[in-house]
Protein backbone atom coordinates (compact mmCIF):
# COMPACT_ATOMS: atom_id res chain seq x y z
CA UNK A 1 -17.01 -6.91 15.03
CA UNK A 2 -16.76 -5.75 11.35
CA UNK A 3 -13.70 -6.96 9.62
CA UNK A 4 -12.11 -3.71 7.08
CA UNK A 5 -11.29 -5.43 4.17
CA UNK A 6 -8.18 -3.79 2.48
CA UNK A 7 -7.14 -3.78 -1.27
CA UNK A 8 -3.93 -5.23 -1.94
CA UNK A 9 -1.15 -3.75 -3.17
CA UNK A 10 1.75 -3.58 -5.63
CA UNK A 11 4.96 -2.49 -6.27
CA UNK A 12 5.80 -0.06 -9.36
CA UNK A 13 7.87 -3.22 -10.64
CA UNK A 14 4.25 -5.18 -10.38
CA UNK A 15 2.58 -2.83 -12.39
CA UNK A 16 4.92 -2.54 -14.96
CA UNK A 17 5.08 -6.41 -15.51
CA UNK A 18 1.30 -6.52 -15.72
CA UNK A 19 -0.67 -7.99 -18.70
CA UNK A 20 -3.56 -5.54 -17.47
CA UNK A 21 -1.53 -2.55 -18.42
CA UNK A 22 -1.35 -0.63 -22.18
CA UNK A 23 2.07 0.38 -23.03
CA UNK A 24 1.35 3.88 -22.66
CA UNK A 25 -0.02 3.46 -18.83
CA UNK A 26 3.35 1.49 -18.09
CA UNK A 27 5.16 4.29 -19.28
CA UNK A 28 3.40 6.66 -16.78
CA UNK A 29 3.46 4.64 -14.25
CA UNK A 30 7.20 4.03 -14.52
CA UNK A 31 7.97 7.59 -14.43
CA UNK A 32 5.09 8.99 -11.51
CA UNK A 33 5.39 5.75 -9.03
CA UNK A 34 8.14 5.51 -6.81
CA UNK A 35 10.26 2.94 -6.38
CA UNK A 36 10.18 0.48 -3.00
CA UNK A 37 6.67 1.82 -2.64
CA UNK A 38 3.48 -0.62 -2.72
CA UNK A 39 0.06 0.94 -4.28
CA UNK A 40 -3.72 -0.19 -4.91
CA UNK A 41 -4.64 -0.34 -8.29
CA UNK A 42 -7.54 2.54 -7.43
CA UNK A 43 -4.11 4.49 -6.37
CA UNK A 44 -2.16 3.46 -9.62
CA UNK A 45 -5.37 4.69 -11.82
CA UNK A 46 -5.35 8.03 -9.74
CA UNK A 47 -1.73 8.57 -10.79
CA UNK A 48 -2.40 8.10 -14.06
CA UNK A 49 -5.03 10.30 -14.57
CA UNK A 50 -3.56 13.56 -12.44
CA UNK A 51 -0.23 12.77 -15.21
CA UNK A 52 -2.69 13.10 -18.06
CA UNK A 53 -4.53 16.02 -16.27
CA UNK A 54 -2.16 18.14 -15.72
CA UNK A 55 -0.95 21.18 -17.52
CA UNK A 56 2.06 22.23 -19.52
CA UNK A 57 4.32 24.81 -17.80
């Protein structure tokens, strides 16, 4: 049997206390994660770049 090994997660509050995070990435992060919700980093990252990918309306 082959054991899935899962990345662990954190909550928006996690990220935004992190020493692994630039100001500017906090700020995203505070405004595109939601709150009581628990992400990967590899999810955090994505968010981060579809906010600096997208376009201006």
């Amino acid at each position: 049997m082959v054991k899935k090994r899962t990345s662990p997660k954190f909550t928006k509050e996690q990220f935004l206390q992190s020493h692994q995070r630039s100001g500017q990435e906090k700020d995203i992060l505070a405004a595109v994660l939601e709150d009581n919700k628990a992400y990967t980093i590899a999810e955090a990252d994505k968010a981060i770049q579809n906010y600096l990918k997208r376009g201006v309306k």
